[in-house]
C-alpha atoms as a PDB file:
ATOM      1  CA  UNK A   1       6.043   9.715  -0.542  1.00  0.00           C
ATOM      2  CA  UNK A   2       2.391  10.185  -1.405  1.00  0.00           C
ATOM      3  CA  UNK A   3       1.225   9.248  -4.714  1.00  0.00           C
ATOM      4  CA  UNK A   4      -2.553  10.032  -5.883  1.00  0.00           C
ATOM      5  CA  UNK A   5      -3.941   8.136  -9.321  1.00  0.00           C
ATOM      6  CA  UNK A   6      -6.922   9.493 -11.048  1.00  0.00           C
ATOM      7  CA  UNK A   7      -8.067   7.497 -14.488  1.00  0.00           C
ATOM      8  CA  UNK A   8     -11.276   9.360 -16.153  1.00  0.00           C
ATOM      9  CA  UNK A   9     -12.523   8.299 -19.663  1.00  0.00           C
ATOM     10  CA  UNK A  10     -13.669  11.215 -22.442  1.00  0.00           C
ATOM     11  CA  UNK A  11     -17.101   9.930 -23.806  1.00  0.00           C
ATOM     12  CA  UNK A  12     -17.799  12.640 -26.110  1.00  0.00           C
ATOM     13  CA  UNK A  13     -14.886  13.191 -28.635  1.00  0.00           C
ATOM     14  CA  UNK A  14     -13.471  16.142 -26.489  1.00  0.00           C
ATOM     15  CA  UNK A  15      -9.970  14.270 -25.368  1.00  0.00           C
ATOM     16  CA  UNK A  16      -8.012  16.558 -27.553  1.00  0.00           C
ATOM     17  CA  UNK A  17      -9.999  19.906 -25.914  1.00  0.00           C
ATOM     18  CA  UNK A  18      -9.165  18.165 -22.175  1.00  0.00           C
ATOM     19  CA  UNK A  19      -5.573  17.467 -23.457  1.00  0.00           C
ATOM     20  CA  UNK A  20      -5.183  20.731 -24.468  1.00  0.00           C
ATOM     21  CA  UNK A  21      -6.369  22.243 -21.144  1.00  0.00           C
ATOM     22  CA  UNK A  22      -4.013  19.921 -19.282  1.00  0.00           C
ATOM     23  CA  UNK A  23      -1.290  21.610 -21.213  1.00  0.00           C
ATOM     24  CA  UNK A  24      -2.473  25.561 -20.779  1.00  0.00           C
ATOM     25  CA  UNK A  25      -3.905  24.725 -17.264  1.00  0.00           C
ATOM     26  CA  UNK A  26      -2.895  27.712 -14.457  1.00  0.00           C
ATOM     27  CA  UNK A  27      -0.172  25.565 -12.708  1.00  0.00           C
ATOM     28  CA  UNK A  28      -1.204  26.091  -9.282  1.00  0.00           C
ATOM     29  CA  UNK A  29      -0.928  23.153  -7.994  1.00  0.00           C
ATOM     30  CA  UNK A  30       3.058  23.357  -8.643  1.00  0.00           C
ATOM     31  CA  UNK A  31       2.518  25.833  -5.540  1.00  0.00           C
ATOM     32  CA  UNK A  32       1.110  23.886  -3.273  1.00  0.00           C
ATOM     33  CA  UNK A  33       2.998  22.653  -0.384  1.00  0.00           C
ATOM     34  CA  UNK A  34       4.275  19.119  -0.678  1.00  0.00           C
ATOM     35  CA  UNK A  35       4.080  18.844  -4.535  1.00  0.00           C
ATOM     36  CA  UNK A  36       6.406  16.692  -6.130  1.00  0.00           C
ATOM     37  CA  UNK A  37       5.507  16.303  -9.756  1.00  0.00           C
ATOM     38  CA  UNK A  38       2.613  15.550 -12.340  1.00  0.00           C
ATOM     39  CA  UNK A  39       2.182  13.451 -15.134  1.00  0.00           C
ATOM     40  CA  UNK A  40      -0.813  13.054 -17.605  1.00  0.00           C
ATOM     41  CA  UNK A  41      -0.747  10.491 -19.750  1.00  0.00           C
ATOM     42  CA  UNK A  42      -3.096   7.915 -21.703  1.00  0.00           C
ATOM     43  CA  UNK A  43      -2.676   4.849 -23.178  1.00  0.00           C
ATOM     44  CA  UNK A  44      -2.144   3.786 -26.274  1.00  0.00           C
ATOM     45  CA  UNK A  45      -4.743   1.789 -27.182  1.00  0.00           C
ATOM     46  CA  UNK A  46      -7.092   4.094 -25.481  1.00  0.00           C
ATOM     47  CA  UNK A  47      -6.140   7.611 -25.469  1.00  0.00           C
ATOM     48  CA  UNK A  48      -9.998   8.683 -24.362  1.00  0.00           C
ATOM     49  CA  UNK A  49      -8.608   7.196 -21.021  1.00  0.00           C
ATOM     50  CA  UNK A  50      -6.492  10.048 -19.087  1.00  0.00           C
ATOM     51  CA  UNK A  51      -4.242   9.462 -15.897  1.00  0.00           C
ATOM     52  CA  UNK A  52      -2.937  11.771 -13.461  1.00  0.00           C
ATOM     53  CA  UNK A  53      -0.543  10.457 -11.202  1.00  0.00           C
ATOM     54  CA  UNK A  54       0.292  13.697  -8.566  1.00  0.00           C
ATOM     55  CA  UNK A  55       3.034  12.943  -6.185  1.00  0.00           C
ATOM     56  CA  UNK A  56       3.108  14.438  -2.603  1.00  0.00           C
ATOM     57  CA  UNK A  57       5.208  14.513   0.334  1.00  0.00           C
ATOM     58  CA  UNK A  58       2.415  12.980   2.213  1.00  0.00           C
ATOM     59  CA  UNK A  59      -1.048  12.793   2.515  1.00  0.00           C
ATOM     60  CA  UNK A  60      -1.655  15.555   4.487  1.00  0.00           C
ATOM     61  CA  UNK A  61      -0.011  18.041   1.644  1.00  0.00           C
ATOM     62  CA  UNK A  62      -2.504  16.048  -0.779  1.00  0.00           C
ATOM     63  CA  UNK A  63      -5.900  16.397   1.202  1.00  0.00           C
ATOM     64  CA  UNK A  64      -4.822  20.430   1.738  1.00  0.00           C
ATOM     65  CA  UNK A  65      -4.578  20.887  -1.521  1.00  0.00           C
ATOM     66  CA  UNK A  66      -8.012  18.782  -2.495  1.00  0.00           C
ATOM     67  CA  UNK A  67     -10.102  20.658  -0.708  1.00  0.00           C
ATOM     68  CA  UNK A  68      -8.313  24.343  -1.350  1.00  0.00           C
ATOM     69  CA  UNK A  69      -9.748  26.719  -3.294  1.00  0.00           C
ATOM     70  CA  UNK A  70      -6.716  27.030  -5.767  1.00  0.00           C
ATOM     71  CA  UNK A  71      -7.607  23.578  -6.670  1.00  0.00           C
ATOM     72  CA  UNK A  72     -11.198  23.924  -7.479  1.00  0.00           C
ATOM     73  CA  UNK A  73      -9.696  27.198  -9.252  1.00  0.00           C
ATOM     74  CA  UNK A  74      -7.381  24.650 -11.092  1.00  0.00           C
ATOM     75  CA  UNK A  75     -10.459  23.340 -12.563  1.00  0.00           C
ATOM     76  CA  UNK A  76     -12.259  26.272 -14.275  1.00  0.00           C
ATOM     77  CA  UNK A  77     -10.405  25.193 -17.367  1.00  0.00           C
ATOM     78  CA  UNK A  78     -12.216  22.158 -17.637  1.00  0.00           C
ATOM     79  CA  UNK A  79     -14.265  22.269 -21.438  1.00  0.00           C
ATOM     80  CA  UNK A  80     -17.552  23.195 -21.354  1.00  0.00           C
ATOM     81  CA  UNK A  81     -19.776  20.508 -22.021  1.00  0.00           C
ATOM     82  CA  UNK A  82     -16.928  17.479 -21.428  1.00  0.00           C
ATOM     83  CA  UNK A  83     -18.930  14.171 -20.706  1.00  0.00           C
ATOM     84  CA  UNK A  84     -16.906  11.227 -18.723  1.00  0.00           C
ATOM     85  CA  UNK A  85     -17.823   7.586 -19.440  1.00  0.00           C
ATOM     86  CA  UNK A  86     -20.151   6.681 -16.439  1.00  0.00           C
ATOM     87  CA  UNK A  87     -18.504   4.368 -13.471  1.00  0.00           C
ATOM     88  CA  UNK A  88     -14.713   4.539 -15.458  1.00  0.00           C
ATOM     89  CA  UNK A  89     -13.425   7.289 -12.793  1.00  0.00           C
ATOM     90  CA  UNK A  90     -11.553   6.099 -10.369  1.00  0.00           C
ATOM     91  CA  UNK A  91      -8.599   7.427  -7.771  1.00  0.00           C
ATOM     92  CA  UNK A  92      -6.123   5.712  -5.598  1.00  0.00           C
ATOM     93  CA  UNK A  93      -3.713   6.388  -3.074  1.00  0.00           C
ATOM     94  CA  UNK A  94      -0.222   4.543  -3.123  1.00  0.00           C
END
């Protein structure tokens, strides 16, 4: 098992816009080979804070994926004008 954590903090009011889009997003990535599951979730005391924790068969099914074009697809629903807290991204790989 593969497991891929990304944390990215909203800084301008727009985490119920980005919620929303995580909820109506296309779903592609359910069709990618290897996919497990997905879950997006904040915390509650800081629900400006979103994780997604994407689990894989194994790396290899993960790095496809990242660099096809259904996943830069994936991201046209992104809100225009969203603004992330500067330095809070961050990914890793269990």
């Amino acid at each position: 098992m593969f497991v891929a954590l990304s944390k990215f903090v909203i800084a301008n009011g727009m985490t119920n816009e980005v919620k929303e889009a995580f909820k109506n997003r296309p779903h592609f990535v359910e069709k990618a080979t290897g996919f497990v599951r997905l879950y997006v979730i904040s915390p509650f005391d800081n629900p400006d804070e979103i994780w997604l924790i994407t689990y894989w068969t194994d790396e290899n099914s993960y790095k496809t994926w990242h660099h096809s074009p259904e996943h830069h697809k994936s991201h046209k629903g992104i809100p225009k004008g969203l603004k992330l807290v500067p330095k809070a991204n961050d990914i890793r790989f269990f």
